[in-house]
N, C-alpha and C. Protein backbone atom coordinates (compact mmCIF):
# COMPACT_ATOMS: atom_id res chain seq x y z
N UNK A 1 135.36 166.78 76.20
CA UNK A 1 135.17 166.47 74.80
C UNK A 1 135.76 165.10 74.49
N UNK A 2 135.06 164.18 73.86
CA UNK A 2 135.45 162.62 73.90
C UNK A 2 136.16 162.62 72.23
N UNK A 3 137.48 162.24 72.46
CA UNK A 3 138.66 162.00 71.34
C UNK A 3 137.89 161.14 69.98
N UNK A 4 138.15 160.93 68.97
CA UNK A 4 137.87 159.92 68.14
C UNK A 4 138.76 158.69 67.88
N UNK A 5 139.95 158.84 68.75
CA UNK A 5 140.60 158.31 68.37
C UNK A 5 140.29 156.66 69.22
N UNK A 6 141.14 155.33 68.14
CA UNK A 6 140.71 154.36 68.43
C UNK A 6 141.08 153.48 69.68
N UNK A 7 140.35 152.85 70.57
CA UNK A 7 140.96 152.49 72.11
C UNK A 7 141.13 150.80 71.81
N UNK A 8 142.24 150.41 72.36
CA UNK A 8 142.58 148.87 72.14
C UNK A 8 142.76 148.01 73.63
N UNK A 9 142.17 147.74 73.92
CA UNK A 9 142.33 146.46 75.40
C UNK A 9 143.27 145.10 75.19
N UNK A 10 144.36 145.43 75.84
CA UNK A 10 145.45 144.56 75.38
C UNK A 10 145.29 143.15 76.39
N UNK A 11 144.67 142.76 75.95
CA UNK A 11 143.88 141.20 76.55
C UNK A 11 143.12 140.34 75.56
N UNK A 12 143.29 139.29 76.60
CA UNK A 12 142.70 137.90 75.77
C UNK A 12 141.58 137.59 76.71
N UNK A 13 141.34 137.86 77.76
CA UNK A 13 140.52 138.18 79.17
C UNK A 13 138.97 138.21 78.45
N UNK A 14 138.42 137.19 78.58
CA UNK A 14 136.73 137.86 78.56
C UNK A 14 136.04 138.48 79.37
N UNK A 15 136.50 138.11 80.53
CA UNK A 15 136.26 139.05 81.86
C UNK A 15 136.62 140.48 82.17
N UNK A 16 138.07 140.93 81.31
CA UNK A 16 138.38 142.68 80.97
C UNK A 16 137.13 142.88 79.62
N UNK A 17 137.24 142.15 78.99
CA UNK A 17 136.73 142.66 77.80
C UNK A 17 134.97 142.82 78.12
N UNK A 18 134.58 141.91 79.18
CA UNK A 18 133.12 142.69 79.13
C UNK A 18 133.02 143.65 80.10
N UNK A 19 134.19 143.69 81.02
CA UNK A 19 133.78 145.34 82.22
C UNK A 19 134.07 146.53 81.31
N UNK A 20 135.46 146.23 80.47
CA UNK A 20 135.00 147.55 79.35
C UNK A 20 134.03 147.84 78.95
N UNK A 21 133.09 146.92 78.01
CA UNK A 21 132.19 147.17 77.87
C UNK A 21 130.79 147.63 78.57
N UNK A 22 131.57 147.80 79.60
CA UNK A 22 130.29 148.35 80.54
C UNK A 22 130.17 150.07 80.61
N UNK A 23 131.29 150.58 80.09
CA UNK A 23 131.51 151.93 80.43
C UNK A 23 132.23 152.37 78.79
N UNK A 24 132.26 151.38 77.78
CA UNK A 24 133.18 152.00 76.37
C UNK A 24 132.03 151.35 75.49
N UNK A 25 131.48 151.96 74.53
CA UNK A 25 131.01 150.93 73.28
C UNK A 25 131.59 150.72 72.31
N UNK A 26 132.75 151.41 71.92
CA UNK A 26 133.24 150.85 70.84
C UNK A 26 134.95 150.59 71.32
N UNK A 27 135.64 149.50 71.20
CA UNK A 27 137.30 149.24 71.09
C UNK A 27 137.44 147.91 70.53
N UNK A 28 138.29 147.50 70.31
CA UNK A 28 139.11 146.14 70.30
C UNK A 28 139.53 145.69 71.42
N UNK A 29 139.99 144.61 70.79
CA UNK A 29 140.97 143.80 72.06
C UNK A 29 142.07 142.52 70.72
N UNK A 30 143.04 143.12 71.33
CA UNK A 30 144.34 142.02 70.78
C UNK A 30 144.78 141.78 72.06
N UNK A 31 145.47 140.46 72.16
CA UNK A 31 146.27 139.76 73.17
C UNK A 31 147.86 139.74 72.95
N UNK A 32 148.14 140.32 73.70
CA UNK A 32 149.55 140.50 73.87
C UNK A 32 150.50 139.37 74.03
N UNK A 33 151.45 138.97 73.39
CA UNK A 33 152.27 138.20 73.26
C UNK A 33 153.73 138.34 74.34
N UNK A 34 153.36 138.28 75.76
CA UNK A 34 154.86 138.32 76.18
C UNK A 34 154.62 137.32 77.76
N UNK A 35 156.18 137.46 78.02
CA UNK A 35 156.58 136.79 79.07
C UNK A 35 155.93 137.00 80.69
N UNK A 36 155.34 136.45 81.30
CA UNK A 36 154.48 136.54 82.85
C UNK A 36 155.39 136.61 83.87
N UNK A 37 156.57 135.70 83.50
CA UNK A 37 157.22 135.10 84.41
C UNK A 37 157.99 136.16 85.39
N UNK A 38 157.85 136.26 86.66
CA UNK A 38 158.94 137.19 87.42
C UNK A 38 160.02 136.79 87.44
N UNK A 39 160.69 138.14 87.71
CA UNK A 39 161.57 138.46 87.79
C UNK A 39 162.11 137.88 89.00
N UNK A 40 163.70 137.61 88.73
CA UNK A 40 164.07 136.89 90.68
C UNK A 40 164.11 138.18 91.56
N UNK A 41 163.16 138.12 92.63
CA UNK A 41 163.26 139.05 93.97
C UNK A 41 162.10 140.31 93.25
N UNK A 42 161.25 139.98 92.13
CA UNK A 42 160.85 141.11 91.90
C UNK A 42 159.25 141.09 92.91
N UNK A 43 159.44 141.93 93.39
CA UNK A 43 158.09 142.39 94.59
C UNK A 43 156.61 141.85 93.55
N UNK A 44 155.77 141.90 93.89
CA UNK A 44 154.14 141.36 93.35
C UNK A 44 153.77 142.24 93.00
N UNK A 45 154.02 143.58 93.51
CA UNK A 45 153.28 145.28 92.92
C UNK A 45 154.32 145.68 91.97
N UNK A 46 155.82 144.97 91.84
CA UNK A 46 156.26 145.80 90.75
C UNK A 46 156.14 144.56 89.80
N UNK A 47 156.06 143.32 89.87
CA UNK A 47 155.53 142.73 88.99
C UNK A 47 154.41 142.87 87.87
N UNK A 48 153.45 142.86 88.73
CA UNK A 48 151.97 143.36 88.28
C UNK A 48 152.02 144.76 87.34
N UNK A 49 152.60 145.63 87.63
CA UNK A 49 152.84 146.90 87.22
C UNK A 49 153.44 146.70 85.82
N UNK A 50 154.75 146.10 86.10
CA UNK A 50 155.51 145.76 85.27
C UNK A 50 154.61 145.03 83.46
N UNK A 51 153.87 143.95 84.05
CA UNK A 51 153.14 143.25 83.13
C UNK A 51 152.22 144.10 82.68
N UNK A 52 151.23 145.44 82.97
CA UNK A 52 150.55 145.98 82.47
C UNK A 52 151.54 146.93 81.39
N UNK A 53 152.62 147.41 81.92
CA UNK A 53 152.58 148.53 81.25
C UNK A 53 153.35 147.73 79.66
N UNK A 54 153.82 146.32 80.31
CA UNK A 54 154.59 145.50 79.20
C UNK A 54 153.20 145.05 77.92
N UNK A 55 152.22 144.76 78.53
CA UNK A 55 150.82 144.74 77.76
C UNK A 55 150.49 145.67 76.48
N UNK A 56 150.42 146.79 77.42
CA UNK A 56 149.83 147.92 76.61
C UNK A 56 151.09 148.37 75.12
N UNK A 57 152.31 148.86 76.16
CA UNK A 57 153.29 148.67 74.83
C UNK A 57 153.30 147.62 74.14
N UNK A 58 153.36 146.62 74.17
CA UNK A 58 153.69 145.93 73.03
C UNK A 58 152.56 145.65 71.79
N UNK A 59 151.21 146.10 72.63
CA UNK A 59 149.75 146.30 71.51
C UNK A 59 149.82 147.23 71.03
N UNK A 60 150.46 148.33 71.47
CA UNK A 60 150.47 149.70 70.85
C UNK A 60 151.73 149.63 69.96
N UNK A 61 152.22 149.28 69.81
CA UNK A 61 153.48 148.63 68.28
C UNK A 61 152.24 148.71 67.67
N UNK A 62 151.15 147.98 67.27
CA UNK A 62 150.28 147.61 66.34
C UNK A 62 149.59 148.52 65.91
N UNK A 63 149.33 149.77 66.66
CA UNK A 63 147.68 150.45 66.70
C UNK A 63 148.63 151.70 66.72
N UNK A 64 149.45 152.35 65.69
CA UNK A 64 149.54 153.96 65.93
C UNK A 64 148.45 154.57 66.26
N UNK A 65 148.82 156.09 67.00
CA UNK A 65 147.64 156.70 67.69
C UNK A 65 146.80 156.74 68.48
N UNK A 66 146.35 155.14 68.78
CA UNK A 66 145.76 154.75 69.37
C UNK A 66 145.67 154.76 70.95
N UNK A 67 144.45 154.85 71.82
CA UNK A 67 144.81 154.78 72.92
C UNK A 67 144.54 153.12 73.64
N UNK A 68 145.63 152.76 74.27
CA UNK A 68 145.97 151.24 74.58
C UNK A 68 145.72 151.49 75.84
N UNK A 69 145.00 149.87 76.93
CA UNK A 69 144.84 149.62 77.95
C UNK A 69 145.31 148.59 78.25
N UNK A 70 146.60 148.41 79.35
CA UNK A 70 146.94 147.30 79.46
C UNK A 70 146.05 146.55 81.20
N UNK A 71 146.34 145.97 81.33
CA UNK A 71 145.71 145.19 82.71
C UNK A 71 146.59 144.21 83.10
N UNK A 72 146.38 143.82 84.63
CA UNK A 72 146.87 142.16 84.74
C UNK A 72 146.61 142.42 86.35
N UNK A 73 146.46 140.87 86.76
CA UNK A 73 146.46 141.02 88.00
C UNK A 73 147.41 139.93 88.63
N UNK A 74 147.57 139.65 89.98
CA UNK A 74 147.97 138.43 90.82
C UNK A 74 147.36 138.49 92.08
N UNK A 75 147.30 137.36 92.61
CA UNK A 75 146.83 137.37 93.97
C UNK A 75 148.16 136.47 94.59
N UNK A 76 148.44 137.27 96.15
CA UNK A 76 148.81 136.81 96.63
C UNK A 76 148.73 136.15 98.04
N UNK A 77 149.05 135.27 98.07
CA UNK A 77 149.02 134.40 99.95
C UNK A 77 150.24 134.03 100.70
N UNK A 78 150.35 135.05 101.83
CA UNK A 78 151.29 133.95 102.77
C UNK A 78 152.95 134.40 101.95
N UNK A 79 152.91 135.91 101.39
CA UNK A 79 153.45 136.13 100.29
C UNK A 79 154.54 135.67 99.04
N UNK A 80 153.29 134.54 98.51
CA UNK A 80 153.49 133.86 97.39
C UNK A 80 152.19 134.06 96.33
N UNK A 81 152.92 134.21 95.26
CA UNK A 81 151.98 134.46 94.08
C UNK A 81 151.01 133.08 94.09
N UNK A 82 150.11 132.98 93.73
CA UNK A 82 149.13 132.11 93.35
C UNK A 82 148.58 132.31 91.72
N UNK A 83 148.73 131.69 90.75
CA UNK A 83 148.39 131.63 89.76
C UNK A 83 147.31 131.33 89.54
N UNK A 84 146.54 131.20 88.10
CA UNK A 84 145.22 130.75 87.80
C UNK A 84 145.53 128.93 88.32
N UNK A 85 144.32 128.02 88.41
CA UNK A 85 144.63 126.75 89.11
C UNK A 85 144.54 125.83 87.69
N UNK A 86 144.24 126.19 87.00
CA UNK A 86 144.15 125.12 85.31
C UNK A 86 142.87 123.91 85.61
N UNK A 87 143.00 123.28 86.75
CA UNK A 87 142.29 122.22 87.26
C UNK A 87 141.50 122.44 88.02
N UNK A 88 140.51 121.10 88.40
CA UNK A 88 139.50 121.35 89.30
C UNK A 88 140.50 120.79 91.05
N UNK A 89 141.58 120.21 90.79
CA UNK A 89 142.14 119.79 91.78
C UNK A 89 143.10 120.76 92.28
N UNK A 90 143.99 121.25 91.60
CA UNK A 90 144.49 122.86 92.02
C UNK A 90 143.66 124.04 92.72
N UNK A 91 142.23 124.22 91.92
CA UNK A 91 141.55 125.26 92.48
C UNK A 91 140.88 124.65 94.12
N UNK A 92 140.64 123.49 94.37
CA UNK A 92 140.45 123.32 95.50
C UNK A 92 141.70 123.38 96.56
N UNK A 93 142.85 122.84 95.88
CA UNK A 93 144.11 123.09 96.79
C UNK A 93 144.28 124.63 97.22
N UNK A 94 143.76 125.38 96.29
CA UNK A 94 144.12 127.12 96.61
C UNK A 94 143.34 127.67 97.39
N UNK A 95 142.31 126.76 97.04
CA UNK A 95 140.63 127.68 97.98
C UNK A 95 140.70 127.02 99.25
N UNK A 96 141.59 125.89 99.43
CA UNK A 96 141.48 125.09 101.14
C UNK A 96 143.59 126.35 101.28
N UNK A 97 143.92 126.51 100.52
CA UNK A 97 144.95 127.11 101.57
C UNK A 97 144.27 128.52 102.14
N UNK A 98 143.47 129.12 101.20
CA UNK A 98 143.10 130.61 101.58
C UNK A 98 141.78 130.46 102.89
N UNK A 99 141.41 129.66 103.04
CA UNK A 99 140.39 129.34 104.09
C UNK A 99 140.38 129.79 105.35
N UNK A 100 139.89 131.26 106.01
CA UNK A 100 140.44 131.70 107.09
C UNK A 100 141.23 133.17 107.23
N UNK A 101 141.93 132.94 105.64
CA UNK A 101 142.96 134.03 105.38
C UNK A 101 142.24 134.62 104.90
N UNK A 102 143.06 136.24 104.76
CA UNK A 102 143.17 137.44 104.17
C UNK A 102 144.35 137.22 103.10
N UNK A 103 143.40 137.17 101.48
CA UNK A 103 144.18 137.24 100.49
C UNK A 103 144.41 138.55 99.59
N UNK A 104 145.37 139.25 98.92
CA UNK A 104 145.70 140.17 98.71
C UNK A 104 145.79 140.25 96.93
N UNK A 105 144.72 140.89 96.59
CA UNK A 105 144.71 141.11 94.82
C UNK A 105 145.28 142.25 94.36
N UNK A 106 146.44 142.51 93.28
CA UNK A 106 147.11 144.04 93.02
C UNK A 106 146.38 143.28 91.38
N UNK A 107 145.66 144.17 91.22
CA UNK A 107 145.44 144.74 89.81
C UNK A 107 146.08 145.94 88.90
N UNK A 108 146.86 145.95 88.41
CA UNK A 108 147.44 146.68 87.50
C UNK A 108 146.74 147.51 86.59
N UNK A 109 147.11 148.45 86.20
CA UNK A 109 146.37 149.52 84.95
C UNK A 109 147.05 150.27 84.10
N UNK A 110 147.38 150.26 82.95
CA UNK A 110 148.49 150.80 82.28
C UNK A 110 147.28 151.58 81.01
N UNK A 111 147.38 153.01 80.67
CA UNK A 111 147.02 153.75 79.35
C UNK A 111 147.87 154.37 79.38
N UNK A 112 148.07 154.35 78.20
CA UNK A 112 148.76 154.70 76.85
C UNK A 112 148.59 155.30 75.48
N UNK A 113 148.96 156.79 75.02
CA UNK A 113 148.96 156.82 73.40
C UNK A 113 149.67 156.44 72.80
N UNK A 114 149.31 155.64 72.19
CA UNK A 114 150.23 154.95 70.93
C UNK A 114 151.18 156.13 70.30
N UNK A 115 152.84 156.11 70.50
CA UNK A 115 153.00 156.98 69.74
C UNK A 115 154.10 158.52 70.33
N UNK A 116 153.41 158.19 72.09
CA UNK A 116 153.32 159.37 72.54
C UNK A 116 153.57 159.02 73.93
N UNK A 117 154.87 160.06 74.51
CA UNK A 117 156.12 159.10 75.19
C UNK A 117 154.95 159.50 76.76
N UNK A 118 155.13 158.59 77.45
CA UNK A 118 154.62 158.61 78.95
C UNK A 118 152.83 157.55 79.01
N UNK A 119 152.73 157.23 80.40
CA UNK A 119 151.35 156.31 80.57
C UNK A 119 150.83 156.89 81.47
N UNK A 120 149.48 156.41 81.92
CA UNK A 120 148.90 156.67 83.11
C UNK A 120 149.16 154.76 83.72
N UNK A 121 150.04 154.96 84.86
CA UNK A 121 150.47 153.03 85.47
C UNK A 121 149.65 153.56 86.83
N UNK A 122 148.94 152.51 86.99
CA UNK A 122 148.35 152.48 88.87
C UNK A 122 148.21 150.80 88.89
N UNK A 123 148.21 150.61 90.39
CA UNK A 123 147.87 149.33 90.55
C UNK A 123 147.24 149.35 92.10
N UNK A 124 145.96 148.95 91.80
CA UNK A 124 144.84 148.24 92.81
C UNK A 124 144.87 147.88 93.79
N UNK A 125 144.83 147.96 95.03
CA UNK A 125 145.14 147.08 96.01
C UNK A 125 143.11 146.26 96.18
N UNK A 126 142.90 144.91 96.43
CA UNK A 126 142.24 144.63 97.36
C UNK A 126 141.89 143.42 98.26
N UNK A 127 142.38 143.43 99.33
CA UNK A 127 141.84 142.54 100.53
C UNK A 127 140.90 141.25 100.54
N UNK A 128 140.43 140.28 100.78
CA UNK A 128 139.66 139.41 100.55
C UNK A 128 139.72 138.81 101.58
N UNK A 129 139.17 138.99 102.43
CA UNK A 129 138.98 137.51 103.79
C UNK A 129 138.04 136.36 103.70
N UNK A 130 138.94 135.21 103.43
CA UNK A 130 137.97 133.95 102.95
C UNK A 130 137.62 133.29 104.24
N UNK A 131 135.93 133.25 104.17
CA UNK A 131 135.23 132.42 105.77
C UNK A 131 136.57 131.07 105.47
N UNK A 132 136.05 130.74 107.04
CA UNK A 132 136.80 129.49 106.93
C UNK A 132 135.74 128.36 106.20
N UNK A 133 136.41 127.49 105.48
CA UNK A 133 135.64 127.00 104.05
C UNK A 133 136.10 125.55 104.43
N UNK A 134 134.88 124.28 104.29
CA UNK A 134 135.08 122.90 104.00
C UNK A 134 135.37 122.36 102.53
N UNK A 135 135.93 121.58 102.75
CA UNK A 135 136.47 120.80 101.23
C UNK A 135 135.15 120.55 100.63
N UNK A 136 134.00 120.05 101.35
CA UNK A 136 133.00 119.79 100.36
C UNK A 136 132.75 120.91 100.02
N UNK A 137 132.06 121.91 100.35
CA UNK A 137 131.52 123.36 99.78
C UNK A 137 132.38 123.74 98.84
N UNK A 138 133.86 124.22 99.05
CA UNK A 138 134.72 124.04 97.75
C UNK A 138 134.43 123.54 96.85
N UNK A 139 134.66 121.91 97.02
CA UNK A 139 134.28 121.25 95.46
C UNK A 139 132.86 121.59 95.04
N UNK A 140 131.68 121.46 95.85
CA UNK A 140 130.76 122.15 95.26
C UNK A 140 130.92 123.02 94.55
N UNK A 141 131.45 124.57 95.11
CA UNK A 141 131.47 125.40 94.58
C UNK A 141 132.63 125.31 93.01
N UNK A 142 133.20 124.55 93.09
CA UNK A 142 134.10 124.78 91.97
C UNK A 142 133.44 124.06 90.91
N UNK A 143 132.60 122.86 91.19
CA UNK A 143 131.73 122.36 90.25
C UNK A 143 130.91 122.78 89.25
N UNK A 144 130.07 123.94 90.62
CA UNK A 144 129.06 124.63 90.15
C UNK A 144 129.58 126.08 88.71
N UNK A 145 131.33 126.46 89.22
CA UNK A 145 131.18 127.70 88.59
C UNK A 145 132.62 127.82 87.80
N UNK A 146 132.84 126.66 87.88
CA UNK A 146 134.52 126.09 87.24
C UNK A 146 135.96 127.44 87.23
N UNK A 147 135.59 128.06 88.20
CA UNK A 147 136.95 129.15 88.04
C UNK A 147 138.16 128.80 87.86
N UNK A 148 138.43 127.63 86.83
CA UNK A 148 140.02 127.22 86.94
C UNK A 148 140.88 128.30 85.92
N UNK A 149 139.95 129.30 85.17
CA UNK A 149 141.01 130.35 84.52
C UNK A 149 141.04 131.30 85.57
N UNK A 150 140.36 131.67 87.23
CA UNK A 150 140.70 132.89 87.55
C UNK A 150 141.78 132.61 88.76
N UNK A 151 142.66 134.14 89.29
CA UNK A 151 143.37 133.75 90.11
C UNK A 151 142.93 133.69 91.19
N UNK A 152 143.32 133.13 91.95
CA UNK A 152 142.28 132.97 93.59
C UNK A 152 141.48 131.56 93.08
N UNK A 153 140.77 131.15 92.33
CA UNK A 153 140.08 130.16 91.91
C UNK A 153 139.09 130.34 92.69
N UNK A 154 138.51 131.86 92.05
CA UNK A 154 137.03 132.10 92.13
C UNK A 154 136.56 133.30 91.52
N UNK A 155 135.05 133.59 91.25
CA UNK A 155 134.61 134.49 90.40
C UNK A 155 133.74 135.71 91.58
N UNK A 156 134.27 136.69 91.82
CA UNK A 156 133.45 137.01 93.21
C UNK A 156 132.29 137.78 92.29
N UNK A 157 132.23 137.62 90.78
CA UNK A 157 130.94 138.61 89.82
C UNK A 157 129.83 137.30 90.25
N UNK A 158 129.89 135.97 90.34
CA UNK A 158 128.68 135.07 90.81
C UNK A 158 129.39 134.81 92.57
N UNK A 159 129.22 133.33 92.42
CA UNK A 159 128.37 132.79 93.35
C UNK A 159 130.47 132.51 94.25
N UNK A 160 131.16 132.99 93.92
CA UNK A 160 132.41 132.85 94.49
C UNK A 160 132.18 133.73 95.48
N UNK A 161 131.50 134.85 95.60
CA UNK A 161 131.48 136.50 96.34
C UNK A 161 130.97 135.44 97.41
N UNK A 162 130.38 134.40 98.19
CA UNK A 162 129.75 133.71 98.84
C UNK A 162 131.21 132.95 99.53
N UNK A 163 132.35 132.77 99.45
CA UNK A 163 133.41 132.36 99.88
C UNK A 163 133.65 133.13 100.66
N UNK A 164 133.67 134.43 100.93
CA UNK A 164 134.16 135.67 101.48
C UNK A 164 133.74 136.09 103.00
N UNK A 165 134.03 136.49 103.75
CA UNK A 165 134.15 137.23 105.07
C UNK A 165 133.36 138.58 105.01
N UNK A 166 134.70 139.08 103.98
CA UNK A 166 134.77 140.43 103.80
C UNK A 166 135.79 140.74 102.33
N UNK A 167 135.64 141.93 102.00
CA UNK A 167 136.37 142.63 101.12
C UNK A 167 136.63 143.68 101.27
N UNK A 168 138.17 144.58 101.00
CA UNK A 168 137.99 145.55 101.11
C UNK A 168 139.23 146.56 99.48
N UNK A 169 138.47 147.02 99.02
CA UNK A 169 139.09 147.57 97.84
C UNK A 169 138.26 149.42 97.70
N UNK A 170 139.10 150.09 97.24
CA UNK A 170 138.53 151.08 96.73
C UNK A 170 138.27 151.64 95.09
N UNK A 171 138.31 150.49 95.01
CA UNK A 171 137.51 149.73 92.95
C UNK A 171 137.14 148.64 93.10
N UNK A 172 135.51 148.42 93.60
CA UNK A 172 135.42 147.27 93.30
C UNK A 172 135.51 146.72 91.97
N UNK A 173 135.55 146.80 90.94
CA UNK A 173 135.44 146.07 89.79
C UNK A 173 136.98 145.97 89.44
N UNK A 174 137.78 145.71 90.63
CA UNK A 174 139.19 145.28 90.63
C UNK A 174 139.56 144.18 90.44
N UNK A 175 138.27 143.82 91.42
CA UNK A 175 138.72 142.45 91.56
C UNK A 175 138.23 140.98 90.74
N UNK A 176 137.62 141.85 89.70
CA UNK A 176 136.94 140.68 88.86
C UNK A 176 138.43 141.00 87.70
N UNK A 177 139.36 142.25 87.48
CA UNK A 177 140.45 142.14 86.54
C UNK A 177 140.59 143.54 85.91
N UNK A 178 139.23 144.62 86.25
CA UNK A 178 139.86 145.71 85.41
C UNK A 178 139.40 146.58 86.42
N UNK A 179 140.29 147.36 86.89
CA UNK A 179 138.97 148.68 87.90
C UNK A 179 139.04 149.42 87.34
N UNK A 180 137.58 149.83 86.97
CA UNK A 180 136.47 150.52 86.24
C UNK A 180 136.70 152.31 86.63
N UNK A 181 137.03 152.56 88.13
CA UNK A 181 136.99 153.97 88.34
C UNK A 181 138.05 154.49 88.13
N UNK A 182 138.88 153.73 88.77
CA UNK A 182 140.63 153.90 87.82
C UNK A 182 141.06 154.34 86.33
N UNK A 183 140.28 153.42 85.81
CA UNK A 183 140.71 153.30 84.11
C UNK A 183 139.67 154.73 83.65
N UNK A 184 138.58 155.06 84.00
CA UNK A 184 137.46 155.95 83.58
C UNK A 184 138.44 157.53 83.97
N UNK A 185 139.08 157.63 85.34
CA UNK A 185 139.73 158.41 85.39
C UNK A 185 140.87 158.83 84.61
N UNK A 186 141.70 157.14 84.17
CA UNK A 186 143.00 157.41 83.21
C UNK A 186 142.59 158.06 81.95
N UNK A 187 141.32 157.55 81.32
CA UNK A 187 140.74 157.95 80.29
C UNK A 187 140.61 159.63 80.24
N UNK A 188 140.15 159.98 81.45
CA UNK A 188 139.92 161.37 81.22
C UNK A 188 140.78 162.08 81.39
N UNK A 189 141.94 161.85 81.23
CA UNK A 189 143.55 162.24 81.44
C UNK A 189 144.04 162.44 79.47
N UNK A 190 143.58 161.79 79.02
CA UNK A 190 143.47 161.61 77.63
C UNK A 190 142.48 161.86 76.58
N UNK A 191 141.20 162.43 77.18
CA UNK A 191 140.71 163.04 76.67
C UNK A 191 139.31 162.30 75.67
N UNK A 192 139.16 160.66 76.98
CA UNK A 192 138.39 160.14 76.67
C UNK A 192 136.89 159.97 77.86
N UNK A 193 135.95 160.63 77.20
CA UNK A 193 135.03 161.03 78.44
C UNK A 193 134.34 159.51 78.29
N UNK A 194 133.32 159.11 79.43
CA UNK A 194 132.69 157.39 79.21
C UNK A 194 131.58 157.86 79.39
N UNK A 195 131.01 159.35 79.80
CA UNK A 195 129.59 159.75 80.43
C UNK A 195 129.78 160.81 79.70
């Protein structure tokens, strides 16, 4: 039986906000106002974790009742965080270090009732083996599809999935920022059906 109650996506993400929409028709989305920065010595999975569930609470201050979704991801290499690249000269510096490698995406997932003490927290694991890649094809490719807001500095929903070897996740729609089978499951923990 699907709740009435109202669902909020605690992002600024256009990329969460349209995979929701692939499986929710009606929520919001407010962007959460807090700190990214790790913690000293704090691991990448309790980071990540950390930032979702910090997401969702602090949107759910706003929205009594409500059921809140927080998200976030990082990728890591060589185990160092890699951030979004801002530039077209960063995202080629990131896409010539990962060239060859196996890079590692933890996507985070935090729901929440507004209101109502405990969450559903998981976080994502998935794999990415980047072919080995030339600087020109890079800049091509970064030309063509400007990923300087994503992490990894690429979009694997187009023409980035073409960088790749291989992948290996058990959500794919992890790795574009929200996994879809994850969150559909948290939902039905709460009493929100999507089918």
């Amino acid at each position: 039986m699907t709740t009435t109650k109202n669902i909020v996506l605690a992002t600024s993400s256009p990329y969460r906000k349209e995979l929701l929409s692939r499986i929710l028709d009606n929520f919001i989305c407010e962007s959460p106002d807090i700190d990214e920065t790790p913690f000293p010595n704090e691991e990448p999975v309790e980071h990540v974790a950390r930032l979702a569930e910090q997401k969702a609470t602090t949107v759910a201050l706003n929205h009594a009742g409500s059921i809140v979704i927080g998200s976030d991801q990082i990728c890591v290499l060589d185990g160092k965080i890699l951030g979004k690249p801002h530039t077209e000269e960063k995202a080629v510096e990131q896409l010539m270090a990962c060239s060859g490698k196996t890079v590692t995406f933890y996507t985070s997932l935090c729901v929440l009732e507004s209101g109502k003490e405990g969450q559903d927290l998981s976080v994502v694991l998935t794999e990415v083996k980047f072919r080995d890649l030339n600087k020109d094809e890079i800049k091509r490719y970064i030309k063509r599809e400007q990923p300087v807001d994503c992490a990894g500095s690429f979009k694997c929903e187009g023409l980035g999935i073409a960088l790749f070897e291989s992948l290996s996740s058990k959500d794919p729609t992890a790795l574009i920022g929200l996994p879809l089978i994850t969150l559909a499951e948290s939902l039905r923990k709460v009493n929100i059906q999507v089918i």
